[in-house]
C-alpha atoms as a PDB file:
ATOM      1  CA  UNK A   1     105.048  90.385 -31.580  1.00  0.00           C
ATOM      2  CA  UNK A   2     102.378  93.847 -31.208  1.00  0.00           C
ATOM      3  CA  UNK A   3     104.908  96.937 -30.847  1.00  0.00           C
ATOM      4  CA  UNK A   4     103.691  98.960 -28.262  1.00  0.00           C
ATOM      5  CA  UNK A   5     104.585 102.476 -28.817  1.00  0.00           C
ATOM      6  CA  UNK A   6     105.798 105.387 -26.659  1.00  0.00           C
ATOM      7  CA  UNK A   7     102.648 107.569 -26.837  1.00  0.00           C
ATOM      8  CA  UNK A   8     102.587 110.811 -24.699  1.00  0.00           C
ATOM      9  CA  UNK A   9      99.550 108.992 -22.762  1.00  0.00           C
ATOM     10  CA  UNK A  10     102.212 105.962 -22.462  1.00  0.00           C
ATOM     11  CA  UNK A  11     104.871 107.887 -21.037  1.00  0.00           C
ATOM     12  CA  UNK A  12     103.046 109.760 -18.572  1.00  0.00           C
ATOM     13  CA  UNK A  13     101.580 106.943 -17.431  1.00  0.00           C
ATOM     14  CA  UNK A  14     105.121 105.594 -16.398  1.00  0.00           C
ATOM     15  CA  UNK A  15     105.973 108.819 -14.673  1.00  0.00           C
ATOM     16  CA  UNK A  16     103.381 108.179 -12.298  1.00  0.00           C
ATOM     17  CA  UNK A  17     103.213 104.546 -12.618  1.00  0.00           C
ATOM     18  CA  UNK A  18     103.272 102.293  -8.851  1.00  0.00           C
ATOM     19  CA  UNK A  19     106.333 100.876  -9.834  1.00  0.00           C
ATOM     20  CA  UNK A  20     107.051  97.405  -7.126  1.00  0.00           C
ATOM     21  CA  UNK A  21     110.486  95.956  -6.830  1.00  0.00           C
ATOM     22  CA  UNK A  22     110.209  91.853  -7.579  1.00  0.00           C
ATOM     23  CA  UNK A  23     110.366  89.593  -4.485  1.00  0.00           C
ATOM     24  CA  UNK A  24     112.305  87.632  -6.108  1.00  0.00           C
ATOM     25  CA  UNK A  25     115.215  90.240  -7.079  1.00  0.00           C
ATOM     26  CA  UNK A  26     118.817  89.952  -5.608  1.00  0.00           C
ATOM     27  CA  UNK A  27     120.946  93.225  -5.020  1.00  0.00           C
ATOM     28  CA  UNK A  28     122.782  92.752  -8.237  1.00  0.00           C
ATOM     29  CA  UNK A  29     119.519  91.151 -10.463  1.00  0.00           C
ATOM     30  CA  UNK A  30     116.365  93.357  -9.675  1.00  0.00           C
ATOM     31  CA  UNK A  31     113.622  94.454 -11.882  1.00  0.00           C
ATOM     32  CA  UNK A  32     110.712  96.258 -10.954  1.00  0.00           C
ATOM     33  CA  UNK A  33     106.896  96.142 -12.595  1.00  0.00           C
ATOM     34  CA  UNK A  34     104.050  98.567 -12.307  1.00  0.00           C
ATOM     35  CA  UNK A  35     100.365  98.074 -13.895  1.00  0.00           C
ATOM     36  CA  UNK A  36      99.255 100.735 -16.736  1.00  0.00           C
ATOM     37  CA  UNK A  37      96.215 102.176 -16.812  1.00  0.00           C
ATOM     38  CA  UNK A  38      95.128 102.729 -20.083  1.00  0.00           C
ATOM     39  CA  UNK A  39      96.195 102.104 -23.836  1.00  0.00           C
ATOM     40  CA  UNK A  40      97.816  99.132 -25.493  1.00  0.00           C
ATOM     41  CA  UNK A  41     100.271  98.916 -22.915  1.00  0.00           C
ATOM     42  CA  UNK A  42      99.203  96.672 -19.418  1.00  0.00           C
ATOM     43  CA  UNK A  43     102.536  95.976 -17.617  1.00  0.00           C
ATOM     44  CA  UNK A  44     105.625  98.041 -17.585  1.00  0.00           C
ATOM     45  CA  UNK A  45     108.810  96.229 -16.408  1.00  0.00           C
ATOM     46  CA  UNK A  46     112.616  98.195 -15.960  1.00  0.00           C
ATOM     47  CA  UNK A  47     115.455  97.318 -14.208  1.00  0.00           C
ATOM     48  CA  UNK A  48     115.615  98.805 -10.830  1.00  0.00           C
ATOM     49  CA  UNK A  49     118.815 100.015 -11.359  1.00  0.00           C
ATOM     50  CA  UNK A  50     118.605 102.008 -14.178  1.00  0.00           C
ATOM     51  CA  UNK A  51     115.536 103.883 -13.325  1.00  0.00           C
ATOM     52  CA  UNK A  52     115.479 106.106 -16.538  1.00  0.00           C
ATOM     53  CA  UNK A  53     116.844 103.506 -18.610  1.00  0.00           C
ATOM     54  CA  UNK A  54     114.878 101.286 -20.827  1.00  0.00           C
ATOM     55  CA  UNK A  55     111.289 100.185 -19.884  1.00  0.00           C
ATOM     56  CA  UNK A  56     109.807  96.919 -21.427  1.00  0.00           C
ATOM     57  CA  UNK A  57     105.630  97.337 -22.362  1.00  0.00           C
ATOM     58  CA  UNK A  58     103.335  94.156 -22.464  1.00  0.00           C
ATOM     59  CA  UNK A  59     100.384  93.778 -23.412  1.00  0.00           C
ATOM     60  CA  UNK A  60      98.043  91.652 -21.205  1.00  0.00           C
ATOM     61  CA  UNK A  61      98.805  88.636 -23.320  1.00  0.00           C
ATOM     62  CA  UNK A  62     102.540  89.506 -23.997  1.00  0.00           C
ATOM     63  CA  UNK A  63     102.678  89.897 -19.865  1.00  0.00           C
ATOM     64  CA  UNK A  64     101.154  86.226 -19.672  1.00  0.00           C
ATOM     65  CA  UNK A  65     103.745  84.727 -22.248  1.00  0.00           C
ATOM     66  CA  UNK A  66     106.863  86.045 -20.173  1.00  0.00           C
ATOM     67  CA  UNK A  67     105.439  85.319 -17.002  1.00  0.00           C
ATOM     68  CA  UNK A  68     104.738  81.947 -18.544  1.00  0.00           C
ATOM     69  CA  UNK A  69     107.922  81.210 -20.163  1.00  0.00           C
ATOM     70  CA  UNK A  70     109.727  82.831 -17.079  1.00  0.00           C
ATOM     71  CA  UNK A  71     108.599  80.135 -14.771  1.00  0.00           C
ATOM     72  CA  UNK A  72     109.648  77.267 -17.858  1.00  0.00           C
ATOM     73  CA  UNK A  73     112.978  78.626 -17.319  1.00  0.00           C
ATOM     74  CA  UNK A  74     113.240  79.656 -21.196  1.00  0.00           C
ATOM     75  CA  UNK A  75     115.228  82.827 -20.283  1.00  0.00           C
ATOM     76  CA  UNK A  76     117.526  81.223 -17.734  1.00  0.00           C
ATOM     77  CA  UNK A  77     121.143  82.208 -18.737  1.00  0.00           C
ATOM     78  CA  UNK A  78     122.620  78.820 -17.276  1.00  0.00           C
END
Protein backbone atom coordinates (compact mmCIF):
# COMPACT_ATOMS: atom_id res chain seq x y z
CA UNK A 1 0.00 0.00 0.00
CA UNK A 2 1.69 3.87 -1.19
CA UNK A 3 1.47 6.05 2.17
CA UNK A 4 0.24 9.20 1.26
CA UNK A 5 1.53 11.81 3.51
CA UNK A 6 0.12 14.92 5.22
CA UNK A 7 2.06 17.57 3.24
CA UNK A 8 1.21 21.30 3.93
CA UNK A 9 -0.02 21.31 0.09
CA UNK A 10 -2.17 18.10 1.29
CA UNK A 11 -3.74 19.67 4.09
CA UNK A 12 -4.69 22.80 2.61
CA UNK A 13 -6.08 21.20 -0.02
CA UNK A 14 -8.65 19.52 2.44
CA UNK A 15 -9.45 22.82 4.04
CA UNK A 16 -10.85 23.93 0.94
CA UNK A 17 -11.66 20.67 -0.50
CA UNK A 18 -15.72 20.25 -2.12
CA UNK A 19 -16.35 17.81 0.33
CA UNK A 20 -20.09 15.71 -0.92
CA UNK A 21 -22.00 13.67 1.56
CA UNK A 22 -22.53 9.86 -0.06
CA UNK A 23 -26.03 9.12 -1.44
CA UNK A 24 -25.89 6.24 -0.07
CA UNK A 25 -25.21 7.34 3.74
CA UNK A 26 -27.85 6.76 6.55
CA UNK A 27 -28.08 9.30 9.57
CA UNK A 28 -26.02 7.07 11.75
CA UNK A 29 -23.43 5.61 8.70
CA UNK A 30 -22.34 8.69 6.51
CA UNK A 31 -19.09 9.45 4.93
CA UNK A 32 -18.34 12.17 2.78
CA UNK A 33 -15.60 12.39 -0.34
CA UNK A 34 -14.11 15.37 -2.05
CA UNK A 35 -11.58 15.25 -5.21
CA UNK A 36 -7.85 16.68 -4.59
CA UNK A 37 -6.28 18.70 -6.77
CA UNK A 38 -2.84 18.12 -6.83
CA UNK A 39 -0.09 15.74 -5.28
CA UNK A 40 -0.12 12.04 -4.57
CA UNK A 41 -3.31 12.28 -3.00
CA UNK A 42 -6.74 12.05 -5.57
CA UNK A 43 -9.71 11.31 -3.23
CA UNK A 44 -10.15 12.31 0.32
CA UNK A 45 -12.87 10.39 2.26
CA UNK A 46 -13.96 11.29 6.32
CA UNK A 47 -16.77 10.50 8.17
CA UNK A 48 -19.34 13.15 8.13
CA UNK A 49 -19.60 13.15 11.58
CA UNK A 50 -16.40 13.78 12.76
CA UNK A 51 -15.51 16.57 10.51
CA UNK A 52 -11.95 17.19 11.99
CA UNK A 53 -11.41 13.71 12.70
CA UNK A 54 -9.47 11.38 10.58
CA UNK A 55 -9.41 11.75 6.73
CA UNK A 56 -8.56 8.65 4.51
CA UNK A 57 -6.16 9.72 1.11
CA UNK A 58 -6.27 7.51 -2.13
CA UNK A 59 -4.53 7.56 -4.72
CA UNK A 60 -6.34 7.23 -8.11
CA UNK A 61 -5.69 3.53 -8.09
CA UNK A 62 -6.11 3.03 -4.25
CA UNK A 63 -9.69 5.04 -4.88
CA UNK A 64 -10.49 2.32 -7.68
CA UNK A 65 -9.58 -0.73 -5.34
CA UNK A 66 -12.08 0.46 -2.49
CA UNK A 67 -14.61 1.51 -4.74
CA UNK A 68 -14.07 -1.88 -6.30
CA UNK A 69 -13.98 -4.03 -3.35
CA UNK A 70 -16.81 -1.81 -1.79
CA UNK A 71 -19.31 -2.91 -4.33
CA UNK A 72 -17.85 -6.97 -3.78
CA UNK A 73 -19.05 -6.43 -0.39
CA UNK A 74 -15.39 -7.21 1.08
CA UNK A 75 -15.89 -4.58 3.86
CA UNK A 76 -19.44 -5.53 4.77
CA UNK A 77 -19.50 -6.04 8.62
CA UNK A 78 -22.37 -8.77 8.36
Amino acid sequence: MNEIRNTPSVLAQLADAPWRTSTRSQTSNCVEVAPLRTGSAAVALRDSKDRGGPVLLFNRAGWLGFISGTKAGQFDLT
